[in-house]
PDB file of N, CA and C in Angstrom:
ATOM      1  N   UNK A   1     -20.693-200.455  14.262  1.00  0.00           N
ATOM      2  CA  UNK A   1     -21.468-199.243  14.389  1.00  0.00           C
ATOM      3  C   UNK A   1     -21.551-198.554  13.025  1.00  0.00           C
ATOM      4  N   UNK A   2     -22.655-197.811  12.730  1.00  0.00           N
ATOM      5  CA  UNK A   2     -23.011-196.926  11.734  1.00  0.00           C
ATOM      6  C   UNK A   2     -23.046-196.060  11.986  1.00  0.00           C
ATOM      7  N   UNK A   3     -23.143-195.131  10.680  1.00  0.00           N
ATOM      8  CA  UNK A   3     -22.569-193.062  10.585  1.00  0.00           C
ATOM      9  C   UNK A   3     -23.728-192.708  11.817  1.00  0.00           C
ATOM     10  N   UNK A   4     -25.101-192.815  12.677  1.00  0.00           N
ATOM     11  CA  UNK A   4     -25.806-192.301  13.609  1.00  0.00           C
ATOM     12  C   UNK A   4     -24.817-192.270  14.945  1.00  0.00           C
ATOM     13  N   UNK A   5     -24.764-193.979  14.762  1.00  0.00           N
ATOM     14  CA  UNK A   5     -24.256-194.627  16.396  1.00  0.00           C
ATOM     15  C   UNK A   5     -22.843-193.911  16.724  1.00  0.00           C
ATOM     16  N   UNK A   6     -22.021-193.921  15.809  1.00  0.00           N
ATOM     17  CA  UNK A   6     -20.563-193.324  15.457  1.00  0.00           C
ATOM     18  C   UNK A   6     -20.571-192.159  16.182  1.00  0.00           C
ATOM     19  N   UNK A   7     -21.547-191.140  15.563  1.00  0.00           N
ATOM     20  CA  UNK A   7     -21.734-189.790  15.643  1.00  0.00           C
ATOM     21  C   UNK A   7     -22.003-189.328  16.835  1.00  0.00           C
ATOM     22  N   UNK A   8     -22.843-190.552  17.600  1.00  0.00           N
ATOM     23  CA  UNK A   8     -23.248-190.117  18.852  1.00  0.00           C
ATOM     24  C   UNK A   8     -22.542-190.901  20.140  1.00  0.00           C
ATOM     25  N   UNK A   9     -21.711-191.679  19.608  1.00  0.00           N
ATOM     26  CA  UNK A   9     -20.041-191.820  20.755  1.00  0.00           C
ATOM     27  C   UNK A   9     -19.362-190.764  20.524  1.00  0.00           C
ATOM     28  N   UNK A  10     -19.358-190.122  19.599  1.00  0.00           N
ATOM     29  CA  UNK A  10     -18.010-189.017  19.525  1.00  0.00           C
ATOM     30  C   UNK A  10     -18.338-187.757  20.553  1.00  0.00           C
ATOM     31  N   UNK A  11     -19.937-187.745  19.696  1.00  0.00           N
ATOM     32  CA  UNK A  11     -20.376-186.416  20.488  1.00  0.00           C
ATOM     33  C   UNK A  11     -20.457-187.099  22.121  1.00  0.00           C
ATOM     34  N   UNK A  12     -20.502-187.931  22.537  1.00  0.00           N
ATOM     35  CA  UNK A  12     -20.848-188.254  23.848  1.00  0.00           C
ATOM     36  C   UNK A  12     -19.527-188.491  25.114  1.00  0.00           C
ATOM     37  N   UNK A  13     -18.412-188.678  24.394  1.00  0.00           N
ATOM     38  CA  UNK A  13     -17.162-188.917  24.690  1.00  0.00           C
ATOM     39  C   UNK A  13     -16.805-187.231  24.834  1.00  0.00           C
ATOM     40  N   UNK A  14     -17.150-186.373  23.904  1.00  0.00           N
ATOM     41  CA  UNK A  14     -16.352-185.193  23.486  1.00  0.00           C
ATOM     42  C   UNK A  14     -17.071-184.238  24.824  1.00  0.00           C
ATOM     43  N   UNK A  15     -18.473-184.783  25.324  1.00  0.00           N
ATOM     44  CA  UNK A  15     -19.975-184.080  26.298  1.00  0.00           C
ATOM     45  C   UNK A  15     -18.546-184.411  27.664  1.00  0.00           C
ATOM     46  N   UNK A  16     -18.545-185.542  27.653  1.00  0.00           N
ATOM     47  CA  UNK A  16     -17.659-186.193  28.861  1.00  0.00           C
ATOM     48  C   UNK A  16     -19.015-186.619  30.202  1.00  0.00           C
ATOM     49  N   UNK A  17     -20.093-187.047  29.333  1.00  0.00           N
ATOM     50  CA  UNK A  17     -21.286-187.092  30.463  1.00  0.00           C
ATOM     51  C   UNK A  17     -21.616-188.410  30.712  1.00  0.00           C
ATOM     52  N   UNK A  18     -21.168-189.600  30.056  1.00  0.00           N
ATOM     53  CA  UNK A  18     -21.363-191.079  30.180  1.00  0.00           C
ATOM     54  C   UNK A  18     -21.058-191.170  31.670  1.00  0.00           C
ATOM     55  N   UNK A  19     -20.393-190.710  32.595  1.00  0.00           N
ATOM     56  CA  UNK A  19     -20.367-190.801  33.747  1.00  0.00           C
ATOM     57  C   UNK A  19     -21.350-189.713  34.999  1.00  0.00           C
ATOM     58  N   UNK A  20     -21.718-189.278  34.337  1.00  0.00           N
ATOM     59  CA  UNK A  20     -23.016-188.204  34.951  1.00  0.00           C
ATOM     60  C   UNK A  20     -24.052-188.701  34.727  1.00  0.00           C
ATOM     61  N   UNK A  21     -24.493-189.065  33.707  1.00  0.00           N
ATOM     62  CA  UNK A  21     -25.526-189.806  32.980  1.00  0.00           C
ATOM     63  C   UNK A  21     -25.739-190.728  32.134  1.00  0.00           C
ATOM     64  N   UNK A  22     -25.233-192.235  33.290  1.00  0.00           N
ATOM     65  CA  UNK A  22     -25.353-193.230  32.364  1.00  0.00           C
ATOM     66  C   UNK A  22     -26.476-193.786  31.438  1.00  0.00           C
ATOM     67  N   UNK A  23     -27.517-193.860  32.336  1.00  0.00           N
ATOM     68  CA  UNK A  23     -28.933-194.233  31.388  1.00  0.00           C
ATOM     69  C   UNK A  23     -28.968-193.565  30.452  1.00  0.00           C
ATOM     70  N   UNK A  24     -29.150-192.323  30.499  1.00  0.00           N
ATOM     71  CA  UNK A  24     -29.442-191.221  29.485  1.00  0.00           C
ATOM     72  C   UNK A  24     -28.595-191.793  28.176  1.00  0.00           C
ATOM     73  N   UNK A  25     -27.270-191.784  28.547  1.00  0.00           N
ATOM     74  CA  UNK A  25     -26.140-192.034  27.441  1.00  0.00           C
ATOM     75  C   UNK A  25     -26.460-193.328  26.460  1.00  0.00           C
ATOM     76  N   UNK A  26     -26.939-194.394  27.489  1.00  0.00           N
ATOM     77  CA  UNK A  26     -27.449-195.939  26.821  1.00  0.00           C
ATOM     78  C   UNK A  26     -28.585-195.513  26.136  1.00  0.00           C
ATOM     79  N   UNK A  27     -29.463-194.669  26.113  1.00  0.00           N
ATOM     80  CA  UNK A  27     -30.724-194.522  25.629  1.00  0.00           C
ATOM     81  C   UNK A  27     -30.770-194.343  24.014  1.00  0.00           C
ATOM     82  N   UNK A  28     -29.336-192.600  24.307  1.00  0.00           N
ATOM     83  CA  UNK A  28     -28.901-192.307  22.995  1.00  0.00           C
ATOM     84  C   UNK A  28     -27.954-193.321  22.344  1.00  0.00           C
ATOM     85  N   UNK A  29     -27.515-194.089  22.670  1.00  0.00           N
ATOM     86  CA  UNK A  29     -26.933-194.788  21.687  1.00  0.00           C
ATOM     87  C   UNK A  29     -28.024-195.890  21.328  1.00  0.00           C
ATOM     88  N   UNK A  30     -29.275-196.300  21.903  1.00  0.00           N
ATOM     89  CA  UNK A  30     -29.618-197.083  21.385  1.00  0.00           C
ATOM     90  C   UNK A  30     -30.500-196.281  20.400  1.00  0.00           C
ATOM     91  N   UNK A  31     -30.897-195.537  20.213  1.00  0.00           N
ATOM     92  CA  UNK A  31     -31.518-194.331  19.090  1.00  0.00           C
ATOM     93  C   UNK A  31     -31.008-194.550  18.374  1.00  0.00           C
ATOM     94  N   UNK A  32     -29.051-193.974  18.585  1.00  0.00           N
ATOM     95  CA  UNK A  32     -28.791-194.061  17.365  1.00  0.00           C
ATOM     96  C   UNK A  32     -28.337-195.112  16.634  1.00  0.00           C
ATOM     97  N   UNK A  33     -28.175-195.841  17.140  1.00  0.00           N
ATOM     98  CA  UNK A  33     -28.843-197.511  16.768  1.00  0.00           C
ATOM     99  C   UNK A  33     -29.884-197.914  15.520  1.00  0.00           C
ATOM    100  N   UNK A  34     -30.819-197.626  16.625  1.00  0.00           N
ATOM    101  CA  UNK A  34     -32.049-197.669  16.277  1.00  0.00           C
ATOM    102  C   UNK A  34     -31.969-197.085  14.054  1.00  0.00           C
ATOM    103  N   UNK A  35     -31.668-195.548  14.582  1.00  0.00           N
ATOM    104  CA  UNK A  35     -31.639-195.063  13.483  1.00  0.00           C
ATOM    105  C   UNK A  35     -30.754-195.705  12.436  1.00  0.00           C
ATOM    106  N   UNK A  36     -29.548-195.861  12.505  1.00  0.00           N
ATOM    107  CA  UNK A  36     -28.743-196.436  11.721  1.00  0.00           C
ATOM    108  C   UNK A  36     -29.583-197.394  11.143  1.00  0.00           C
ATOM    109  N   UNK A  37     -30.674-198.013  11.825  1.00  0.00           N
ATOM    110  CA  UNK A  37     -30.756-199.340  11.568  1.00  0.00           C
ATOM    111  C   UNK A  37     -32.118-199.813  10.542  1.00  0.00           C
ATOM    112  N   UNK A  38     -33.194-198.405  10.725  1.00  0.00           N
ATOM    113  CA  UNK A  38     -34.356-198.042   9.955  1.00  0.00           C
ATOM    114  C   UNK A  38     -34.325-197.982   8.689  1.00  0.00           C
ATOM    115  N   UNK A  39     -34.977-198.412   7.888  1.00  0.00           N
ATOM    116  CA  UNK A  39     -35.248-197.552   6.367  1.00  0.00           C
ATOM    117  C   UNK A  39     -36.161-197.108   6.144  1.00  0.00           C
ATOM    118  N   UNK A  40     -37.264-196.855   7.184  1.00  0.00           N
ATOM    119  CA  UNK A  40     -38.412-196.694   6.979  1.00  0.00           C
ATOM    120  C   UNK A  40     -38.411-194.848   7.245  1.00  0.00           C
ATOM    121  N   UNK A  41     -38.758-194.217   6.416  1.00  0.00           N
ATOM    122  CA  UNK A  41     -38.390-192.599   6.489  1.00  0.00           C
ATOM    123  C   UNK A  41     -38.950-191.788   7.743  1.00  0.00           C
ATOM    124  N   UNK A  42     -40.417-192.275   7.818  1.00  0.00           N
ATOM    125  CA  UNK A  42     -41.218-191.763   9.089  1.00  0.00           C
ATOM    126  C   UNK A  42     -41.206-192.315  10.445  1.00  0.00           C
ATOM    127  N   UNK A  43     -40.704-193.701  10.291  1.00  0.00           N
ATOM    128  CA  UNK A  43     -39.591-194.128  11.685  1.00  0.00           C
ATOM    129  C   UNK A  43     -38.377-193.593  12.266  1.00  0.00           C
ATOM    130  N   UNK A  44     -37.807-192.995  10.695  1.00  0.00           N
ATOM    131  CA  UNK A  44     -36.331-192.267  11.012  1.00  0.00           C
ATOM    132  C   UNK A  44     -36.746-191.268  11.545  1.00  0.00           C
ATOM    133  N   UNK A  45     -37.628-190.518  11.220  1.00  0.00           N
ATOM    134  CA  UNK A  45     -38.049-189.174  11.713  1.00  0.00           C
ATOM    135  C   UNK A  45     -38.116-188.925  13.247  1.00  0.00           C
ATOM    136  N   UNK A  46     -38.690-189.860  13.693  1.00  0.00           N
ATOM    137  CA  UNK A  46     -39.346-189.983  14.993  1.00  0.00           C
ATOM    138  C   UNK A  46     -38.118-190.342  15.959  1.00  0.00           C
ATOM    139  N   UNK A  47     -37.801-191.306  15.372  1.00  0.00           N
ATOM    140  CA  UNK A  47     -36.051-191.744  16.072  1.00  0.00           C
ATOM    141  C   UNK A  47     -35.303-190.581  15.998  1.00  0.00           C
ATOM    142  N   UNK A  48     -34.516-189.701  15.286  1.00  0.00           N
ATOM    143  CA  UNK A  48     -34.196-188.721  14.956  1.00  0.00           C
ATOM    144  C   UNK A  48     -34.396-187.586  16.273  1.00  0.00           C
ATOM    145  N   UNK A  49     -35.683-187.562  16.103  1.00  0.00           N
ATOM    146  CA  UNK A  49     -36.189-186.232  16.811  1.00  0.00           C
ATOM    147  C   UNK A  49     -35.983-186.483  18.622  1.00  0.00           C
ATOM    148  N   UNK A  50     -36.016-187.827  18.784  1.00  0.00           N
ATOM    149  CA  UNK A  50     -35.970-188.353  19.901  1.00  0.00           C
ATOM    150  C   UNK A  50     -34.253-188.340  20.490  1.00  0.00           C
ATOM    151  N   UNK A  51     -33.890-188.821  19.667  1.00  0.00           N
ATOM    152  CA  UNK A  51     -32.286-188.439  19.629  1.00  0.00           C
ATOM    153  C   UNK A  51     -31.798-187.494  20.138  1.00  0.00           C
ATOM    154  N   UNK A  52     -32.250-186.294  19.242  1.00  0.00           N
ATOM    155  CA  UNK A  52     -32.459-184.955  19.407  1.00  0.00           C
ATOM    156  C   UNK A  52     -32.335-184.139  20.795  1.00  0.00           C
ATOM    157  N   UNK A  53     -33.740-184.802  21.391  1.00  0.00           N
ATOM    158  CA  UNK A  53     -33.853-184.307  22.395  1.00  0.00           C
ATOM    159  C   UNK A  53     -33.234-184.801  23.389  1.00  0.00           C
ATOM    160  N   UNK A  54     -32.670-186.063  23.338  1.00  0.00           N
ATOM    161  CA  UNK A  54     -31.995-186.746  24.495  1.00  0.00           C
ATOM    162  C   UNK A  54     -30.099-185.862  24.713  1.00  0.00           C
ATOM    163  N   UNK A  55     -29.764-185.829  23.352  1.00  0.00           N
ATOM    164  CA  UNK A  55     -28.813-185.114  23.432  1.00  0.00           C
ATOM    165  C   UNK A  55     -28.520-183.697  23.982  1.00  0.00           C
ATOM    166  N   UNK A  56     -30.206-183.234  23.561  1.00  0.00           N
ATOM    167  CA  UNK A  56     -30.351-181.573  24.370  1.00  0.00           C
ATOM    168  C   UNK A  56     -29.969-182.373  25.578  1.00  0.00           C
ATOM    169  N   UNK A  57     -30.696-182.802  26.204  1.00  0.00           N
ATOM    170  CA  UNK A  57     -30.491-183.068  27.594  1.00  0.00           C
ATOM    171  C   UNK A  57     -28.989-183.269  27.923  1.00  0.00           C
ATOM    172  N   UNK A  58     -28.381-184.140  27.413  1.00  0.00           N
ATOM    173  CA  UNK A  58     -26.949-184.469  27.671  1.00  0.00           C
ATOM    174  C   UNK A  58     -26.451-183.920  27.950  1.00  0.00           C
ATOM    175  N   UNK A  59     -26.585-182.371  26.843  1.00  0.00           N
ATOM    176  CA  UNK A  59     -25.507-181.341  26.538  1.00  0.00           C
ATOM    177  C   UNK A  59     -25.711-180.534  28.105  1.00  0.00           C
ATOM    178  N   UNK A  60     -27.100-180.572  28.715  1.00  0.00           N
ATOM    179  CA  UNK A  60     -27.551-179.766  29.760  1.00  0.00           C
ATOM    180  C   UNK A  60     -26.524-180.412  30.802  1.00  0.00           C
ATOM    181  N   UNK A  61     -26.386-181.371  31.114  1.00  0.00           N
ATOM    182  CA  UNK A  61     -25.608-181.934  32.176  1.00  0.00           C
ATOM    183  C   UNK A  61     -24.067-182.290  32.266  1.00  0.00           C
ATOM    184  N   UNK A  62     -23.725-181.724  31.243  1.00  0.00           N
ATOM    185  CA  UNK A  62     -22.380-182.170  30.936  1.00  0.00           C
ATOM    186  C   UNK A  62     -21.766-181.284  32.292  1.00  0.00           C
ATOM    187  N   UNK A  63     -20.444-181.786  32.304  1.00  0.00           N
ATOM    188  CA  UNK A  63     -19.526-180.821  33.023  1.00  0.00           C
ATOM    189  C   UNK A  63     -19.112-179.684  32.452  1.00  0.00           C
ATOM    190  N   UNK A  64     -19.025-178.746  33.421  1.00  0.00           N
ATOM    191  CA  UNK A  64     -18.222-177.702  32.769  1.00  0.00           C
ATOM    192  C   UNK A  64     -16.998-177.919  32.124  1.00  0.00           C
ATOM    193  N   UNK A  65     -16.342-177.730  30.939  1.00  0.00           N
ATOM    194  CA  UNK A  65     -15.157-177.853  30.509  1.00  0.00           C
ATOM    195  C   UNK A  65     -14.205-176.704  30.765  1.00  0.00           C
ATOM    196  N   UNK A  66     -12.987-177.126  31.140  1.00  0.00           N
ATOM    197  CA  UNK A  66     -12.235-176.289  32.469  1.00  0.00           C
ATOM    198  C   UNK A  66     -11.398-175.935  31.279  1.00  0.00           C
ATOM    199  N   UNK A  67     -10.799-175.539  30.509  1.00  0.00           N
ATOM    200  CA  UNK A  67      -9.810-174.844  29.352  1.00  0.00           C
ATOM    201  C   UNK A  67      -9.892-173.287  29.879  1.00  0.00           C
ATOM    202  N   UNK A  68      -8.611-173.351  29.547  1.00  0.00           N
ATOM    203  CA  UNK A  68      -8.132-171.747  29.760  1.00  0.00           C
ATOM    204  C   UNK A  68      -8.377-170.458  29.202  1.00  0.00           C
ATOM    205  N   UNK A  69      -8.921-169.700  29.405  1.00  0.00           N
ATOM    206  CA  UNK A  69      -9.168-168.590  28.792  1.00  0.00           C
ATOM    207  C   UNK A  69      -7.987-167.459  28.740  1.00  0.00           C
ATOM    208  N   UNK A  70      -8.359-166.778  28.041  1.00  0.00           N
ATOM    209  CA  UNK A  70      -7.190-165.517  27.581  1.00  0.00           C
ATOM    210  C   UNK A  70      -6.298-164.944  29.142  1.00  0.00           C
ATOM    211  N   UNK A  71      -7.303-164.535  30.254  1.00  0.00           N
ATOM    212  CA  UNK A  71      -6.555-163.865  31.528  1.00  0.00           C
ATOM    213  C   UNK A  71      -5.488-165.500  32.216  1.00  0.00           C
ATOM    214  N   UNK A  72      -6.121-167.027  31.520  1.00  0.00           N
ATOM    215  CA  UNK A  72      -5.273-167.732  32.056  1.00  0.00           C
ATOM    216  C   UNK A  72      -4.426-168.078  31.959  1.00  0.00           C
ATOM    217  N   UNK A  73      -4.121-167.772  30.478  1.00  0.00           N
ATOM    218  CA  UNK A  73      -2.985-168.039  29.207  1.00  0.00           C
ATOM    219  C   UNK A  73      -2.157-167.260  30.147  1.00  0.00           C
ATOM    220  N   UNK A  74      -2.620-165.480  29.746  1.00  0.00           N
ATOM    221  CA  UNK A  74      -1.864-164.594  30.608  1.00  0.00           C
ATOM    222  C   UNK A  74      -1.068-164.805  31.842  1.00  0.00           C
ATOM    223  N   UNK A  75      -1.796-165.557  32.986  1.00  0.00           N
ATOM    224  CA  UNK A  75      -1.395-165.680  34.104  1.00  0.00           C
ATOM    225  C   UNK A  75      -0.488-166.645  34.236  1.00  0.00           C
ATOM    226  N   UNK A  76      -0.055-168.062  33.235  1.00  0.00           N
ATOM    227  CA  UNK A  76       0.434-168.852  32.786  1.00  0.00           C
ATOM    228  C   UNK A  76       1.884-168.353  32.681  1.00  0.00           C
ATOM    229  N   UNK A  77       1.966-167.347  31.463  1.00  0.00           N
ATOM    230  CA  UNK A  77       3.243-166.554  30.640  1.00  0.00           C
ATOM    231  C   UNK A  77       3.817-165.878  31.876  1.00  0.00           C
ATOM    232  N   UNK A  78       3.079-165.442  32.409  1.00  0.00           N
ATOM    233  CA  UNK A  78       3.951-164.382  33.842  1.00  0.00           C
ATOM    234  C   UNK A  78       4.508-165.223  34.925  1.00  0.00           C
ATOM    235  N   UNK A  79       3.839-166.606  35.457  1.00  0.00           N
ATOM    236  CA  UNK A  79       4.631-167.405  36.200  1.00  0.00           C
ATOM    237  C   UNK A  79       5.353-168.022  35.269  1.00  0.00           C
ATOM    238  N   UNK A  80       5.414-168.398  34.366  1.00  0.00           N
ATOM    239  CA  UNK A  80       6.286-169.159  33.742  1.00  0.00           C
ATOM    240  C   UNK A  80       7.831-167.921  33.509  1.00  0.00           C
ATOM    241  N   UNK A  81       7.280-166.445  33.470  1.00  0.00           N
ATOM    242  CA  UNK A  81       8.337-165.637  33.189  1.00  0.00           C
ATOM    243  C   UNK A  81       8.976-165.249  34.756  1.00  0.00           C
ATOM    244  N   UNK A  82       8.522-165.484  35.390  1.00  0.00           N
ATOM    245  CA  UNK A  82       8.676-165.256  36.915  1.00  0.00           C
ATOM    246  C   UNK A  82      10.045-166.540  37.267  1.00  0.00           C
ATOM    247  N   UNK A  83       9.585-167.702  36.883  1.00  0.00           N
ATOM    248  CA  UNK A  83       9.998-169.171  37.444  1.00  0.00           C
ATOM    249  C   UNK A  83       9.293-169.748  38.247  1.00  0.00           C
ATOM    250  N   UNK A  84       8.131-169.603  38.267  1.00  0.00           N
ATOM    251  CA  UNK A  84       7.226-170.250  39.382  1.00  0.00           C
ATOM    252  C   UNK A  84       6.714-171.952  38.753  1.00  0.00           C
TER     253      UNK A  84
END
């Protein structure tokens, strides 16, 4: 894999959506494929932009990412100070 394809397992692993949206996911990696793979500037462009938008999409369907916020931290420290 090359710096495109690379870029867009990390980001796609990090989305956690390869299992929500498999096609979608194969599409973008073959883009960024694709791109890695061009030298032609106004091919890259087009690949690029396509990319682009597939990833908007991705990002739309991802799961919510469940991390704790400040009142959970909180609520954390008080059972933990409790013994629960």
């Amino acid at each position: 894999m090359a710096g495109a394809e690379d870029a867009t397992r990390l980001e796609i692993d990090d989305l956690g959506v390869e299992q929500v949206a498999p096609g979608m996911t194969a599409i973008a990696l073959s883009l960024a494929a694709a791109l890695d793979a061009t030298d032609a500037p106004t091919s890259a462009a087009v690949v690029a932009r396509e990319l682009r938008a597939t990833l908007l999409e991705l990002r739309k369907v991802a799961p919510v990412a469940t991390e704790g916020d400040a009142l959970d931290d909180l609520a954390a420290r008080r059972a933990a100070r409790r013994g629960a």
